[in-house]
C-alpha atoms as a PDB file:
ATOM      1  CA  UNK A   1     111.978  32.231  79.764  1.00  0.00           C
ATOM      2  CA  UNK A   2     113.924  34.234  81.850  1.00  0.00           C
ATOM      3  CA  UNK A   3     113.220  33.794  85.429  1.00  0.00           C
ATOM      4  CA  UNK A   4     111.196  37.306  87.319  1.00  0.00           C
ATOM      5  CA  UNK A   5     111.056  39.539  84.385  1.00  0.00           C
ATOM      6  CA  UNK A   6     107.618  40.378  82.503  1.00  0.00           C
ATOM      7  CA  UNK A   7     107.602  42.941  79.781  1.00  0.00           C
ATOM      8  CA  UNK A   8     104.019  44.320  78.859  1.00  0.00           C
ATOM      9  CA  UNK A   9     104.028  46.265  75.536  1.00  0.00           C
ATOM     10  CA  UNK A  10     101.222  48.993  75.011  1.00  0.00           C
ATOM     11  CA  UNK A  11     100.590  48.721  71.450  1.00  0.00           C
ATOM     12  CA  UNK A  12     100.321  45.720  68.852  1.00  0.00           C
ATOM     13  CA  UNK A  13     101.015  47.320  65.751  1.00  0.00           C
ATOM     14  CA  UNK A  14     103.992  46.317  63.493  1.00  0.00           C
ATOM     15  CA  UNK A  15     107.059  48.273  65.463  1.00  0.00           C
ATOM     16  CA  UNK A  16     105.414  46.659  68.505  1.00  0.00           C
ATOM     17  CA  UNK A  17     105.243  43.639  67.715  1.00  0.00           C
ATOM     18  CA  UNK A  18     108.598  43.613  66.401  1.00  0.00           C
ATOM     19  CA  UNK A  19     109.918  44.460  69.882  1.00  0.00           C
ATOM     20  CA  UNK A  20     107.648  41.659  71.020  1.00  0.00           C
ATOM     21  CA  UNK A  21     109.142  39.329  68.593  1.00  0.00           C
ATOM     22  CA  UNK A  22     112.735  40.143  69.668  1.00  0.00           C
ATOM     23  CA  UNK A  23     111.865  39.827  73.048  1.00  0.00           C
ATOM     24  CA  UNK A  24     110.098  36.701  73.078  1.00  0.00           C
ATOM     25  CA  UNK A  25     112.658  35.043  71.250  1.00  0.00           C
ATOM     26  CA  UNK A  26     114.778  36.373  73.845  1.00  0.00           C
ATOM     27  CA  UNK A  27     113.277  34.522  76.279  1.00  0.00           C
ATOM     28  CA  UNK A  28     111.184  37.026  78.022  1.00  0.00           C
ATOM     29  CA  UNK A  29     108.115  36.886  79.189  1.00  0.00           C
ATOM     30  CA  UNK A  30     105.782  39.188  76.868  1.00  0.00           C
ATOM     31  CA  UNK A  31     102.515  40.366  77.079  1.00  0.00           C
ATOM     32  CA  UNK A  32     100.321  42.968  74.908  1.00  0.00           C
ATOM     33  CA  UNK A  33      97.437  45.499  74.651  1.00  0.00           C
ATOM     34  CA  UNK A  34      96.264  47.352  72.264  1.00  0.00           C
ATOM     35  CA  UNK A  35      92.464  48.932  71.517  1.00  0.00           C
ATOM     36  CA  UNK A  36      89.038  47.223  70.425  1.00  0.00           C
ATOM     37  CA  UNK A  37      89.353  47.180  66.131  1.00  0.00           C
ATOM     38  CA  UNK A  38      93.273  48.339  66.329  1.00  0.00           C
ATOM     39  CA  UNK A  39      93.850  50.147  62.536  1.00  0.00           C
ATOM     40  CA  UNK A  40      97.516  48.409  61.246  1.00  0.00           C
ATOM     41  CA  UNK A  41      98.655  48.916  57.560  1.00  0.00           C
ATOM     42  CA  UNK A  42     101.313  46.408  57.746  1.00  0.00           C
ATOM     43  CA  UNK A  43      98.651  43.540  58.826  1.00  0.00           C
ATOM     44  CA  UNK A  44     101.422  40.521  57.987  1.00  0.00           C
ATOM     45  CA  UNK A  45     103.068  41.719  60.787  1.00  0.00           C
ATOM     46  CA  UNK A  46     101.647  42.999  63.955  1.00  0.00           C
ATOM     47  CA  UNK A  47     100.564  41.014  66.282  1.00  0.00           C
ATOM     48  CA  UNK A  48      97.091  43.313  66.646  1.00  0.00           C
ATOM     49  CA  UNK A  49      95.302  41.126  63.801  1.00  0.00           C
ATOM     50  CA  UNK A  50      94.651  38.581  66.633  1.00  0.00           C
ATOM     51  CA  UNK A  51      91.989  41.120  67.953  1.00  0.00           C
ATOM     52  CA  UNK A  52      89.855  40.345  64.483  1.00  0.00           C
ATOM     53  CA  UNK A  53      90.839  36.304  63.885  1.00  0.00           C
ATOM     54  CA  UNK A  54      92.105  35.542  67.345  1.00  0.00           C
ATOM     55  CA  UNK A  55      95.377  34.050  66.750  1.00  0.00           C
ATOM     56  CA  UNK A  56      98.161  35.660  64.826  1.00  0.00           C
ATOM     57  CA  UNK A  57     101.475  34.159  63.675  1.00  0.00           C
ATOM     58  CA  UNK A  58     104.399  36.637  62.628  1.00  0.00           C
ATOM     59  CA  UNK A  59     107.763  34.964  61.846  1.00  0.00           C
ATOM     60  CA  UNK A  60     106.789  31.418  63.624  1.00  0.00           C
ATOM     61  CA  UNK A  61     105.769  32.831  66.611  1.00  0.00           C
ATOM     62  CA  UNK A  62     101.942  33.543  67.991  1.00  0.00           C
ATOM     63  CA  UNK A  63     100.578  35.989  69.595  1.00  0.00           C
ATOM     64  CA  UNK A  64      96.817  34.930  71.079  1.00  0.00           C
ATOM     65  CA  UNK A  65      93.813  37.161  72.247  1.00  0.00           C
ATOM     66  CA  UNK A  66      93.256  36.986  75.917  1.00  0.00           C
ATOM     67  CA  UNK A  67      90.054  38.447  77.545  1.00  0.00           C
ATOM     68  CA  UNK A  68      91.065  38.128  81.279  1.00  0.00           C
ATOM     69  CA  UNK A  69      94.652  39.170  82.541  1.00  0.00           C
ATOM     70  CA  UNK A  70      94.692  35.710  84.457  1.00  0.00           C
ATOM     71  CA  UNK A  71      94.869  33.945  81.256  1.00  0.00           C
ATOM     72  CA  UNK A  72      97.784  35.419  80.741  1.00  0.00           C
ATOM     73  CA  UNK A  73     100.039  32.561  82.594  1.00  0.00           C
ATOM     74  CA  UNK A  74      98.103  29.759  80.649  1.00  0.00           C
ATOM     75  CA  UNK A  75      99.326  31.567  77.392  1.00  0.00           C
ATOM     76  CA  UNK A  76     102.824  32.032  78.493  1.00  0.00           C
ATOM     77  CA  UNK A  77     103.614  28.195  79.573  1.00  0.00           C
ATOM     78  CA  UNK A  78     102.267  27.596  75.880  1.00  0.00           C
ATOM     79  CA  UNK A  79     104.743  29.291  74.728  1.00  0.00           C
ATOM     80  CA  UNK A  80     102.382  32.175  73.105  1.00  0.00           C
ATOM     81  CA  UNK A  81     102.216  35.610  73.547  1.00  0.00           C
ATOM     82  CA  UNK A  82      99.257  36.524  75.256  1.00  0.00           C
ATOM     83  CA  UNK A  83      97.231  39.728  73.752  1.00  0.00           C
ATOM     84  CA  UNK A  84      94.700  41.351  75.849  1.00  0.00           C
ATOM     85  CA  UNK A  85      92.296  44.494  74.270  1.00  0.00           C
ATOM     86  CA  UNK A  86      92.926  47.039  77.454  1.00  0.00           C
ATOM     87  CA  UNK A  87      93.369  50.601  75.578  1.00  0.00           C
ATOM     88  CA  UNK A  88      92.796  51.959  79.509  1.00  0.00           C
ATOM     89  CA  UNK A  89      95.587  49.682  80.687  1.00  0.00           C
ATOM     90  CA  UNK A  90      93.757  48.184  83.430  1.00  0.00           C
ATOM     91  CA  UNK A  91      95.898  44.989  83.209  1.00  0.00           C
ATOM     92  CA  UNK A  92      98.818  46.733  84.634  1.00  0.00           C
ATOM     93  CA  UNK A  93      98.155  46.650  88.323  1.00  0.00           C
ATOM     94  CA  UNK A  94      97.159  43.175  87.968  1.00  0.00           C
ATOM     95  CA  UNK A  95     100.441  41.981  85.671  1.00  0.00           C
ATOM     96  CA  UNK A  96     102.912  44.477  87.662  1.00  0.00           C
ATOM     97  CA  UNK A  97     105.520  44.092  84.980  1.00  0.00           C
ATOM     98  CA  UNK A  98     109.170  44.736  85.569  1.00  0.00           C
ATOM     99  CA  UNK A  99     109.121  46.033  82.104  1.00  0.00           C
ATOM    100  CA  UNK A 100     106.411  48.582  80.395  1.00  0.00           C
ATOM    101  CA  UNK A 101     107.099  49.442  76.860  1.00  0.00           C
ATOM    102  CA  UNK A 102     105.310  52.188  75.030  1.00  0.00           C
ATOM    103  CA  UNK A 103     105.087  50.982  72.013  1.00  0.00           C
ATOM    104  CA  UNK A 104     101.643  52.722  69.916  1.00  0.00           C
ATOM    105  CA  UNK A 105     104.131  55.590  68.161  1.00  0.00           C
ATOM    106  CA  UNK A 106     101.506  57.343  68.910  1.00  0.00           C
ATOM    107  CA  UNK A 107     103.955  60.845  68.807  1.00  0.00           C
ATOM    108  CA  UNK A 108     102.253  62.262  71.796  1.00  0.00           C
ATOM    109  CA  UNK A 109     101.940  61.064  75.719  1.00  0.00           C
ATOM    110  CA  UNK A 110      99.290  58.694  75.987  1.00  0.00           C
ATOM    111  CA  UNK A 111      99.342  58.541  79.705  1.00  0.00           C
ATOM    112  CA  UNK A 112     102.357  56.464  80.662  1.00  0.00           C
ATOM    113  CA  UNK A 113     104.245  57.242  83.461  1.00  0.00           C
ATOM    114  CA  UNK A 114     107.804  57.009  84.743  1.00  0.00           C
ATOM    115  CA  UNK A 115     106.416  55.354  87.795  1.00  0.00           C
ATOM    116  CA  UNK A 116     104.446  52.432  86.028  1.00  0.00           C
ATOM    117  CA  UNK A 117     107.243  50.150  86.177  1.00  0.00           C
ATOM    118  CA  UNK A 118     110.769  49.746  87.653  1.00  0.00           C
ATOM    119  CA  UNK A 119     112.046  49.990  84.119  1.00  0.00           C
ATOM    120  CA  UNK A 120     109.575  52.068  81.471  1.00  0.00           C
ATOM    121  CA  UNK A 121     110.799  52.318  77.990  1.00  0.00           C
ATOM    122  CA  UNK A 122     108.989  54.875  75.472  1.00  0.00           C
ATOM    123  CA  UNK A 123     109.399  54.500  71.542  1.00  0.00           C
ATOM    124  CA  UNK A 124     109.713  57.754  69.585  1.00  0.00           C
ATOM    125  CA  UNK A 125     108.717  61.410  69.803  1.00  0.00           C
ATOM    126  CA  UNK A 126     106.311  62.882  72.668  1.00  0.00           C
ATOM    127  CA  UNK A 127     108.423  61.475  75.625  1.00  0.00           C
ATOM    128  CA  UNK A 128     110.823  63.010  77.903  1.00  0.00           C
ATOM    129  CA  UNK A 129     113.695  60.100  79.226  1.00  0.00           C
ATOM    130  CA  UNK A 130     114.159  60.823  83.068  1.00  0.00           C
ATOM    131  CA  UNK A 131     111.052  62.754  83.173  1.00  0.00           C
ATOM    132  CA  UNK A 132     107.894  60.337  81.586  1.00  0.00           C
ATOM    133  CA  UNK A 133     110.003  56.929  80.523  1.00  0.00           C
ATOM    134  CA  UNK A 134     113.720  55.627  82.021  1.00  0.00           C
ATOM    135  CA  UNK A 135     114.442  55.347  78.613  1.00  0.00           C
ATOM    136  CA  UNK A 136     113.294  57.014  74.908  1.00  0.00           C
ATOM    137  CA  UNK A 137     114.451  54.935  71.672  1.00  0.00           C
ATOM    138  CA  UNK A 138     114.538  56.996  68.641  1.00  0.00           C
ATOM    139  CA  UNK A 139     112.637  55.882  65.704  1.00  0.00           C
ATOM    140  CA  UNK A 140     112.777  57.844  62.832  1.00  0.00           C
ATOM    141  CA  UNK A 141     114.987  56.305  60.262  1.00  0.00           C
ATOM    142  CA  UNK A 142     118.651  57.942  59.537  1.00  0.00           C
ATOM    143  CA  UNK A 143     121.990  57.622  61.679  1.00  0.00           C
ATOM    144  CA  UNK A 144     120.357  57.505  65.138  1.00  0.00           C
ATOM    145  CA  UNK A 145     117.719  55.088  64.398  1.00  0.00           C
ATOM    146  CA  UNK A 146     117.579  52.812  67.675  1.00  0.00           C
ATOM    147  CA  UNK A 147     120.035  55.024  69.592  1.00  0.00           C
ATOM    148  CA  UNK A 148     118.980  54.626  73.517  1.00  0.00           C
ATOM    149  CA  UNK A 149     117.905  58.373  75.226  1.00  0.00           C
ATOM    150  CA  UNK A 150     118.760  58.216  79.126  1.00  0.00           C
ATOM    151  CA  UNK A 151     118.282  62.304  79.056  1.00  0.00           C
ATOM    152  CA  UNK A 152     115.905  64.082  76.263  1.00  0.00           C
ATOM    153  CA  UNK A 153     113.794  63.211  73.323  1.00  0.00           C
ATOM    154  CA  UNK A 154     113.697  61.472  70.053  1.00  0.00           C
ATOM    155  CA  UNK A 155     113.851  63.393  67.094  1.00  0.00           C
ATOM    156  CA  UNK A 156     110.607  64.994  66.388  1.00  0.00           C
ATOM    157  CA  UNK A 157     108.080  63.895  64.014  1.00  0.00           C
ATOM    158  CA  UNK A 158     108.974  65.346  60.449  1.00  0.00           C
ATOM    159  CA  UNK A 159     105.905  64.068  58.879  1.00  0.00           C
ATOM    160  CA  UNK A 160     107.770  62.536  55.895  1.00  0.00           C
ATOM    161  CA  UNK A 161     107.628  58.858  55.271  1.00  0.00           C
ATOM    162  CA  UNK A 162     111.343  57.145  54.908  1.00  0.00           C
ATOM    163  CA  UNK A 163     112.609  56.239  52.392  1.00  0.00           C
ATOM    164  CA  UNK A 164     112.364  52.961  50.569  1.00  0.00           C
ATOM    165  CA  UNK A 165     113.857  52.231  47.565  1.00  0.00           C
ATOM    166  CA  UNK A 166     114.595  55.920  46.788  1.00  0.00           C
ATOM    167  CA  UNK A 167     110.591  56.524  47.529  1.00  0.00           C
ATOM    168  CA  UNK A 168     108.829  58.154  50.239  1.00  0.00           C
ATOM    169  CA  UNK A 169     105.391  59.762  49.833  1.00  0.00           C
ATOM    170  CA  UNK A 170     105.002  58.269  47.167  1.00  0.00           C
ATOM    171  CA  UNK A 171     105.090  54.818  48.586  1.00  0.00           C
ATOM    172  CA  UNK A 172     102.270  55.207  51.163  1.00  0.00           C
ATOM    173  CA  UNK A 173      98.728  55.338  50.151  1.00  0.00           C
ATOM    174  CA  UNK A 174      96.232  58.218  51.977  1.00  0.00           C
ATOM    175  CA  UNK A 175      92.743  58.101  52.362  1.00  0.00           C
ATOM    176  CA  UNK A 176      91.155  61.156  50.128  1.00  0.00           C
ATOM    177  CA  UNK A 177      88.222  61.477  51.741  1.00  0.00           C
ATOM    178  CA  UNK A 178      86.243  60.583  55.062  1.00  0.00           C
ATOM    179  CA  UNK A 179      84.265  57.059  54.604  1.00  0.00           C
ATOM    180  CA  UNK A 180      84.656  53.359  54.400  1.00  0.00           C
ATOM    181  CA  UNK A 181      87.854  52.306  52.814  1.00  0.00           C
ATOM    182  CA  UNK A 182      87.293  49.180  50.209  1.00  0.00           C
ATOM    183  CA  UNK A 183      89.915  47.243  48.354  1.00  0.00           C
ATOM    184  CA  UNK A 184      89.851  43.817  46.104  1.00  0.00           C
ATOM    185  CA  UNK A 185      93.430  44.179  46.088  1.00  0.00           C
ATOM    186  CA  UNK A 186      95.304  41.380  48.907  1.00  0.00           C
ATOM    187  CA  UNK A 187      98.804  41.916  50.274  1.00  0.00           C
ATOM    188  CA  UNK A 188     101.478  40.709  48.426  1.00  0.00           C
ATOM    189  CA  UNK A 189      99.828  41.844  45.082  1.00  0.00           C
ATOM    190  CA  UNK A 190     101.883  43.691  42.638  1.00  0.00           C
ATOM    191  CA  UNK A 191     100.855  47.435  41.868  1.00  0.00           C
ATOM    192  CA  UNK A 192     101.505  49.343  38.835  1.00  0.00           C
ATOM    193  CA  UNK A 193     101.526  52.809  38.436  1.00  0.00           C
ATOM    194  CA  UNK A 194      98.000  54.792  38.279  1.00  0.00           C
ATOM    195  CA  UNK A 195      96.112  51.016  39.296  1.00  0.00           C
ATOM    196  CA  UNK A 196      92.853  51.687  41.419  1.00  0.00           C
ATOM    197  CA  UNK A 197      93.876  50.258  44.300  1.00  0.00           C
ATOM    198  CA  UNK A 198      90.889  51.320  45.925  1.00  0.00           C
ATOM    199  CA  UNK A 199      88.527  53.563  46.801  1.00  0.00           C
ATOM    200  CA  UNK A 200      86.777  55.256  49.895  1.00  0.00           C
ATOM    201  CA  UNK A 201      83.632  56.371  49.120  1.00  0.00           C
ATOM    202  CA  UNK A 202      83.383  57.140  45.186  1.00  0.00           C
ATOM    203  CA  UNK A 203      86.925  59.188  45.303  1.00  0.00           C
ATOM    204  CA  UNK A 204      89.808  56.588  43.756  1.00  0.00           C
ATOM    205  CA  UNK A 205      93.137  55.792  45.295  1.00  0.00           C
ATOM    206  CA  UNK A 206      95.681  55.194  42.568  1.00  0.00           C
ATOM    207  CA  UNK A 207      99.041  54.008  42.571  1.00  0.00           C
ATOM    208  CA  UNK A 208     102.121  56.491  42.128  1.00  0.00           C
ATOM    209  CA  UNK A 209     104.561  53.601  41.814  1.00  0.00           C
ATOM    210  CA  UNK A 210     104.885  50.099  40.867  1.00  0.00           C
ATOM    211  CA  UNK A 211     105.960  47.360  43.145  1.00  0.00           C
ATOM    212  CA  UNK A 212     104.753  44.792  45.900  1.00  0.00           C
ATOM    213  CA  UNK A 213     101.852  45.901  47.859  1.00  0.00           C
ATOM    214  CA  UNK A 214     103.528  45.719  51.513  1.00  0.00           C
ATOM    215  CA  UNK A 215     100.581  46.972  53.302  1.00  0.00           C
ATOM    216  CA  UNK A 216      97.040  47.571  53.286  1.00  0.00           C
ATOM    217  CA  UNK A 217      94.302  47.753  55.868  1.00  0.00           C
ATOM    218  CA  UNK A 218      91.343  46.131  56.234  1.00  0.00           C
ATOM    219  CA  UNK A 219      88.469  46.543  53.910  1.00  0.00           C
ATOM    220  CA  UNK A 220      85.395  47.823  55.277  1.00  0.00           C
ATOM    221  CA  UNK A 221      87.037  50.497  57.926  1.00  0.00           C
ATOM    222  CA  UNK A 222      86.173  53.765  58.504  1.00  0.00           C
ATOM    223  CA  UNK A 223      88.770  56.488  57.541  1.00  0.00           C
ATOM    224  CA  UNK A 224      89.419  59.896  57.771  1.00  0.00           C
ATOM    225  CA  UNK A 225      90.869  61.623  54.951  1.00  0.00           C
ATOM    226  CA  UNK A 226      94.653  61.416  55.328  1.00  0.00           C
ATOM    227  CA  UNK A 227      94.690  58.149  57.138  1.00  0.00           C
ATOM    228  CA  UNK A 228      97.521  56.123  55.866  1.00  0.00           C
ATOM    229  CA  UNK A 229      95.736  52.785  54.120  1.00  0.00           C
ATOM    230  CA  UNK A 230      98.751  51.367  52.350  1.00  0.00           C
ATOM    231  CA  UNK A 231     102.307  51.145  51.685  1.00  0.00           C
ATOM    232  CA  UNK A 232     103.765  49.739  47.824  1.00  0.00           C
ATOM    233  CA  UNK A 233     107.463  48.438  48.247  1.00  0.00           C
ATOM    234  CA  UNK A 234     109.630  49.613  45.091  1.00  0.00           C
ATOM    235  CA  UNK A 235     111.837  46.909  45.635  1.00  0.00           C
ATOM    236  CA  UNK A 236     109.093  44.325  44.495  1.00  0.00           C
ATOM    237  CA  UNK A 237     110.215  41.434  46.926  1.00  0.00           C
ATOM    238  CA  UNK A 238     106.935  39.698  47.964  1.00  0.00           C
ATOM    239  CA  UNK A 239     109.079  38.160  50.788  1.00  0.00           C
ATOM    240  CA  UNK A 240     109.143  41.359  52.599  1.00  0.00           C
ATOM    241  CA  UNK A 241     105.165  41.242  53.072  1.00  0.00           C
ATOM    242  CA  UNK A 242     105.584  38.360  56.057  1.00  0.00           C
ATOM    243  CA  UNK A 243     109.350  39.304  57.276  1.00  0.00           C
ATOM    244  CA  UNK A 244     109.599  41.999  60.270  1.00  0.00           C
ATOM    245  CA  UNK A 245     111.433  45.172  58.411  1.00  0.00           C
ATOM    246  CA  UNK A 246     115.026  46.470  59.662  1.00  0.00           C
ATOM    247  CA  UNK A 247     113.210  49.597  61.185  1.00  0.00           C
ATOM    248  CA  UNK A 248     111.432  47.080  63.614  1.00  0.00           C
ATOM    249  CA  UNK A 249     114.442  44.940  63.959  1.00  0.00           C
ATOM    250  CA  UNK A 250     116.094  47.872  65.157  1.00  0.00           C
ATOM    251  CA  UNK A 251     113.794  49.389  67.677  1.00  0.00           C
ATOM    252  CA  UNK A 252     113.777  45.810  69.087  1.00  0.00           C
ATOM    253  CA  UNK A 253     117.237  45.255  69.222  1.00  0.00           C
ATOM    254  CA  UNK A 254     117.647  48.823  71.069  1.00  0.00           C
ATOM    255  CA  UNK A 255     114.526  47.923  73.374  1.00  0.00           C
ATOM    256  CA  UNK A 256     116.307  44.414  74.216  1.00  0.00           C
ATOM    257  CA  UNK A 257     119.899  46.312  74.959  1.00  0.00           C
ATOM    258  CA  UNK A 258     117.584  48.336  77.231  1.00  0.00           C
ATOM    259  CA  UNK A 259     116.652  45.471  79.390  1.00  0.00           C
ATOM    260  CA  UNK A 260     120.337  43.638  78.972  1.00  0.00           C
ATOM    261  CA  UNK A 261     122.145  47.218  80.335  1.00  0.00           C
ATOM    262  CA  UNK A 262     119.365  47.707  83.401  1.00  0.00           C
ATOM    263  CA  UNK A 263     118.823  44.525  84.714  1.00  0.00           C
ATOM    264  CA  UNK A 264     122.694  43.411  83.957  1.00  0.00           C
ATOM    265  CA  UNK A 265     121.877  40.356  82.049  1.00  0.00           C
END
C-alpha cells in the first residue's frame, strides 16, 4: 500500500465503492462508513451490503464490517477494506485520514468540512470547491463527467436519470406508494415489459421496458413513495449486474487523479 496515506470514504453505496475499488487497487489504504441498514439499488456492487451479510466482494476485492475503528489495521494488513457503520463520523478523529472523500451523493452538505482532512474531496452537487471540499468531481453523466472542480460546483441535480441504452425514466423503478417494498424477482433476472416486478403494499410496480434487471433493493424495506427500488438495463447483458459501471469508473479515476496531482505521486 502506499506508505502514510489513508483515504476514508463517507458512503458505501455503488459510486463509493467504485472510488474505493479504484483506490484500493491503487494501493491505498481505504476505509468506509456508511449508516445502520444503508438503502443501495445496485446491491452487486457497493460495498454497503457488508452491513447486512458482513463481508462483501465486488470485482475480487472485499470490503468487511468493522465495529471498532481499531480493527481497522487488522483489516488492512489482510488486504480487505475495512467498513465501519459511523453515519456521525466519529471514526474520523480516531483514523485522521490524509484523505476524506464524500462519497453518499447525497446532493446536499451533509456536514463535511474543508478542514476534516489535509486533502477533502466532495462527489457531485451541494458542495462548494475552496469553500466546503479542496476538490468537487462532477457526476452527472455528459461531457464533464469526472472533470476535477478546484473553484465552484458540479452541475446541479436535474432530476433525470441518464441515459442507458437510449432509456432514462423509464429504466428506473419508483416506489408508488409508502410501505414495505417486496419482490420474488433476483438480480440478474430478465424483465419484460408490463411484468410485476413487485409491489409495495397492494399498489404494483410494472416494467416499462425489457432487459436485465441491474438493480433492485432489498425485499422487506420500508419505502417512501418515489424511492428509487430498481434499475432494468436495455442492453440485456447480465454481466453488467457484478461489473462496476463506467459512471463509477469515472468518478474513481477523477478521485484517484485527485490524490496523484496533490500529493505528487
Amino acid at each position: 500500500m502506499k506508505p502514510g496515506i489513508t483515504v476514508l470514504i463517507k458512503g458505501a453505496g455503488e459510486m463509493a465503492s467504485g472510488v474505493a475499488w479504484r483506490l484500493f487497487k491503487s494501493h491505498f489504504r481505504v476505509a468506509l462508513t456508511e449508516r445502520p441498514q444503508p438503502l443501495a439499488v445496485r446491491r452487486a456492487v457497493s460495498f454497503c451490503e457488508d452491513s447486512y451479510d458482513g463481508t462483501k466482494l465486488v470485482e475480487n476485492v472485499e470490503a468487511v464490517r468493522v465495529s471498532r475503528p481499531d480493527e481497522i489495521l487488522a483489516e488492512w494488513e489482510k488486504n480487505r477494506i475495512p467498513l465501519i457503520e459511523d453515519p456521525e463520523m466519529t471514526v474520523l478523529e480516531a483514523l485522521d485520514p490524509d484523505v476524506l472523500i464524500e462519497a453518499t451523493l447525497s446532493k446536499r452538505n451533509t456536514g463535511i468540512k474543508i478542514t476534516d482532512a489535509p486533502l477533502v474531496i466532495a462527489l457531485g452537487p451541494g458542495y462548494e470547491a475552496g469553500q466546503d471540499a479542496h476538490y468537487v468531481v462532477e457526476t452527472n453523466r455528459g461531457h464533464n463527467l469526472g472533470r476535477l472542480y478546484e473553484r465552484g460546483k458540479a452541475e446541479p441535480n436535474t432530476g433525470e436519470p441518464g441515459a442507458t441504452g437510449g432509456f432514462t425514466h423509464e429504466r428506473v423503478l419508483r416506489a408508488p406508494s409508502d410501505g414495505v417494498f417486496e419482490t420474488e424477482y433476483n438480480l440478474g433476472q430478465h424483465i419484460n415489459p408490463g411484468d410485476i416486478v413487485a409491489r409495495v403494499g397492494r399498489d404494483e410496480v410494472a416494467a416499462q421496458i425489457g432487459g436485465v434487471l441491474r438493480g433492485i433493493i432489498r425485499s422487506g424495506t420500508k419505502v417512501k413513495r418515489g424511492l428509487k427500488i430498481g434499475d432494468i438495463d436495455p442492453r440485456g447483458e447480465a454481466g453488467y449486474v457484478n461489473t462496476i459501471s463506467e459512471k463509477a469508473r469515472a468518478i474513481g479515476g477523477a478521485v484517484l487523479e485527485t490524490i496523484l496531482r496533490v500529493y505528487n505521486i
